[in-house]
N, C-alpha and C. Protein backbone atom coordinates (compact mmCIF):
# COMPACT_ATOMS: atom_id res chain seq x y z
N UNK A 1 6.79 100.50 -52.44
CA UNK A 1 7.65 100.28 -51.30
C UNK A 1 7.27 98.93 -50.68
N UNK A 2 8.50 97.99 -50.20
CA UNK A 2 8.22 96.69 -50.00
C UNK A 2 7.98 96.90 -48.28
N UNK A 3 7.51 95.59 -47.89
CA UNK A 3 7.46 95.36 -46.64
C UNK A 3 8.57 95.33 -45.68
N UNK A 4 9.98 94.86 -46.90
CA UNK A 4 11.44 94.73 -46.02
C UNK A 4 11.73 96.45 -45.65
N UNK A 5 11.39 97.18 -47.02
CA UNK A 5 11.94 98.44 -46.32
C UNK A 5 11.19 98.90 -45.00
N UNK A 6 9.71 98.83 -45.47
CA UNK A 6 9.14 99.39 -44.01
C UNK A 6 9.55 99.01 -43.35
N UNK A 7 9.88 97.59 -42.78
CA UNK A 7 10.31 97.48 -41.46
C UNK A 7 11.73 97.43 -41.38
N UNK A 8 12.70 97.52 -41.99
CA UNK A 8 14.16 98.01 -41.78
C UNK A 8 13.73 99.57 -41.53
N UNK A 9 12.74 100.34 -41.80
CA UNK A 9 13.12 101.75 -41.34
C UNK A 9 12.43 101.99 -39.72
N UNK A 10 12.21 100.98 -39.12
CA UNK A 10 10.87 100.74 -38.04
C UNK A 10 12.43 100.98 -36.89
N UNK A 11 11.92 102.03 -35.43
CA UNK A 11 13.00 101.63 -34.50
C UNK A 11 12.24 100.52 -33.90
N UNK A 12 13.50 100.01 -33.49
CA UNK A 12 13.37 99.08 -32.10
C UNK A 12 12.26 98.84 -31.44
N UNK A 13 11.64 99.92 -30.77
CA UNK A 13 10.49 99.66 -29.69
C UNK A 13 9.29 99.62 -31.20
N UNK A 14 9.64 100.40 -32.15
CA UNK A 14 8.20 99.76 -33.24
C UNK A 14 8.03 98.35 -33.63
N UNK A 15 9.40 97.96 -33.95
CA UNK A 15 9.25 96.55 -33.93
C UNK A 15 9.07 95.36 -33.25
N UNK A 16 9.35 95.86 -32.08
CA UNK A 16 9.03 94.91 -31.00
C UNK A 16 7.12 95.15 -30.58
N UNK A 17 7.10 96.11 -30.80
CA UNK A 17 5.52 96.37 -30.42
C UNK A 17 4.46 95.66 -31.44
N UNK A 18 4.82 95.39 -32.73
CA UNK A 18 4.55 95.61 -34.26
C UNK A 18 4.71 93.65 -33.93
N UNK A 19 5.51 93.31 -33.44
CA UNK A 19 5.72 91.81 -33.41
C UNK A 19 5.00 91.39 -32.07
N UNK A 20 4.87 91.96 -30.95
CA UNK A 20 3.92 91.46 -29.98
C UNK A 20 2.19 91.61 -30.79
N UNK A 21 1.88 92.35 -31.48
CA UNK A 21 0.72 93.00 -31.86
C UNK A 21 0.15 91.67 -33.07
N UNK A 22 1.10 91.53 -33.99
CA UNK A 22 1.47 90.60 -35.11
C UNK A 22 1.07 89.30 -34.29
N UNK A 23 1.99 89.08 -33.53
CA UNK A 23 1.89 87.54 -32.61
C UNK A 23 -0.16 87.38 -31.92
N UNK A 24 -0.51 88.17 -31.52
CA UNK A 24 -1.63 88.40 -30.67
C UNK A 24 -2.66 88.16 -32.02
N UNK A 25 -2.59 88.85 -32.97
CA UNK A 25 -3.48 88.75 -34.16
C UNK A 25 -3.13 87.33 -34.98
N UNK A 26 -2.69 87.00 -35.04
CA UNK A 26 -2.65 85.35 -35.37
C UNK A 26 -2.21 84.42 -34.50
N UNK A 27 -2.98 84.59 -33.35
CA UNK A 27 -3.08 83.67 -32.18
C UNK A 27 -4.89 83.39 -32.29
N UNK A 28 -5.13 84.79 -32.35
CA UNK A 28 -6.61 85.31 -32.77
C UNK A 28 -7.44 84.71 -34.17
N UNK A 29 -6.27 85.00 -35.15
CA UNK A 29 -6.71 84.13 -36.09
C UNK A 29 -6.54 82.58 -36.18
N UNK A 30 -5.74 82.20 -35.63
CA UNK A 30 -5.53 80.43 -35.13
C UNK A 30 -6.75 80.00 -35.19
N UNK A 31 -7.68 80.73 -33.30
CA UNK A 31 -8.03 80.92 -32.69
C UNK A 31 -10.19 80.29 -33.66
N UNK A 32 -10.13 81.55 -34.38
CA UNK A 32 -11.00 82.02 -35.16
C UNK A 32 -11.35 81.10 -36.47
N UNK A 33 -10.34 80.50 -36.92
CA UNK A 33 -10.08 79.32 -38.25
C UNK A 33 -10.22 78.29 -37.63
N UNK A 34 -10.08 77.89 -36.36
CA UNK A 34 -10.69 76.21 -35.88
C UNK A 34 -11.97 76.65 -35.43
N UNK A 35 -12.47 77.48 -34.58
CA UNK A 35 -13.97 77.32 -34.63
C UNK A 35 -14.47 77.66 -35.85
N UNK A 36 -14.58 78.45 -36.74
CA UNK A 36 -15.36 78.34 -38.12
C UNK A 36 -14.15 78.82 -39.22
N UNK A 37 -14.44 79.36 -40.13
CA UNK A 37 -13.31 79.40 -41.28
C UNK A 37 -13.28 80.96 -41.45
N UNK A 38 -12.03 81.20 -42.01
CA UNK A 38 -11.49 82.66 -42.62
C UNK A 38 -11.85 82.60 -43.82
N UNK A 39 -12.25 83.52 -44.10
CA UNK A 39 -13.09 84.05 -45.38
C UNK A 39 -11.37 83.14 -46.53
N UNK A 40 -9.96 83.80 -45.87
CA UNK A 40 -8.81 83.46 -46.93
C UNK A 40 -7.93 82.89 -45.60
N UNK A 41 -7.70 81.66 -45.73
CA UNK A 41 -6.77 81.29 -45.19
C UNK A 41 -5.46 81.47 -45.31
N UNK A 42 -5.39 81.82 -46.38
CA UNK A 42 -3.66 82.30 -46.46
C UNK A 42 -3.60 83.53 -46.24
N UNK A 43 -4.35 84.16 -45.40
CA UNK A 43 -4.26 85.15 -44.76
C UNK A 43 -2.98 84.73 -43.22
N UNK A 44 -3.35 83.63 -42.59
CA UNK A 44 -2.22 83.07 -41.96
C UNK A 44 -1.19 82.34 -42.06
N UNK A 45 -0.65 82.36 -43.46
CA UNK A 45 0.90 82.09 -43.97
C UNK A 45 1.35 83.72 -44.26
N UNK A 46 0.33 84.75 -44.32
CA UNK A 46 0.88 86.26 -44.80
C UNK A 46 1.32 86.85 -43.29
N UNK A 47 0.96 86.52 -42.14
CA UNK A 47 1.13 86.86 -41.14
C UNK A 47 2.18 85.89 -40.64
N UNK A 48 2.36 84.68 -40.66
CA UNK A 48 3.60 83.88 -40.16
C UNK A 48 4.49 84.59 -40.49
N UNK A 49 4.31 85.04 -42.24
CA UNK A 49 5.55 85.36 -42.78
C UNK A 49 6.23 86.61 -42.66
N UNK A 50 5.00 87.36 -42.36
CA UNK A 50 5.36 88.80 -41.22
C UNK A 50 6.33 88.60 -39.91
N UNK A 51 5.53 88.02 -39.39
CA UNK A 51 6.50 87.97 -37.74
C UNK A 51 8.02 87.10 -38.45
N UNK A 52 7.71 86.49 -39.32
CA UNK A 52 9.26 86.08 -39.83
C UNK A 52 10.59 87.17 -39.68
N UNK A 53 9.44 87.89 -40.79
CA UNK A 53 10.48 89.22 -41.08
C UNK A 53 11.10 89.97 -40.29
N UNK A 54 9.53 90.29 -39.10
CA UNK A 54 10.00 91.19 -38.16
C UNK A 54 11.40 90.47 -37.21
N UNK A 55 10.91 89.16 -36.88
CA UNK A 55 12.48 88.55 -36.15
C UNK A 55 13.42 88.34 -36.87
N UNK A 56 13.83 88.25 -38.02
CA UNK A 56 14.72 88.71 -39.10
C UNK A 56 15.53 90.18 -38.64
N UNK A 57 14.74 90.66 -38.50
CA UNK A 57 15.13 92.20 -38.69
C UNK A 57 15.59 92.09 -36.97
N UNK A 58 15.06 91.74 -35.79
CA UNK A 58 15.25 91.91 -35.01
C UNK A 58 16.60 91.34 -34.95
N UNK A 59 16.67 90.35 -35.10
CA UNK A 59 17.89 89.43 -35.03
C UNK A 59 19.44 90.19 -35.62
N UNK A 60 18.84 90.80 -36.34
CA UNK A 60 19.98 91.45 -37.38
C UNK A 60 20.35 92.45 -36.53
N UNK A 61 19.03 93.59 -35.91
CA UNK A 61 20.17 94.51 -35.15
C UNK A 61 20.22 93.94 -33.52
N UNK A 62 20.47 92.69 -32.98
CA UNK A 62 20.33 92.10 -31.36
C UNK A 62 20.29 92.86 -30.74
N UNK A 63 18.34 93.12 -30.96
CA UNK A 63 17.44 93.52 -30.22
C UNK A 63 17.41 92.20 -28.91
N UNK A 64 17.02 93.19 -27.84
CA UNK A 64 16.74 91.81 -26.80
C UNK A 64 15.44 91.93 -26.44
């Protein structure tokens, strides 16, 4: 099961919670990779590309 389905089956308030939560954890990791390094840095293109999705999805059903 892909990541699009999970979150096409996510309501509303999951995804909005799921994208504040998302946003906070790679603010953290920003955060964490300029003072010393992430073990995998493309650990924060896997998370950009998360909150992508999730506003994707939001956008699609105009969530506000």
């Amino acid at each position: 099961m892909g990541v699009k389905n999970i979150i096409s089956e996510m309501t509303d308030q999951e995804l909005l919670k799921k994208l504040k939560d998302d946003r906070v954890s790679l603010n953290k990791m920003k955060l964490f990779h300029k003072a010393s390094s992430l073990d995998s840095p493309i650990e924060l293109r896997f998370k950009r590309r998360e909150i992508a999705k999730l506003l994707t999805e939001i956008n699609k059903r105009n969530i506000k």
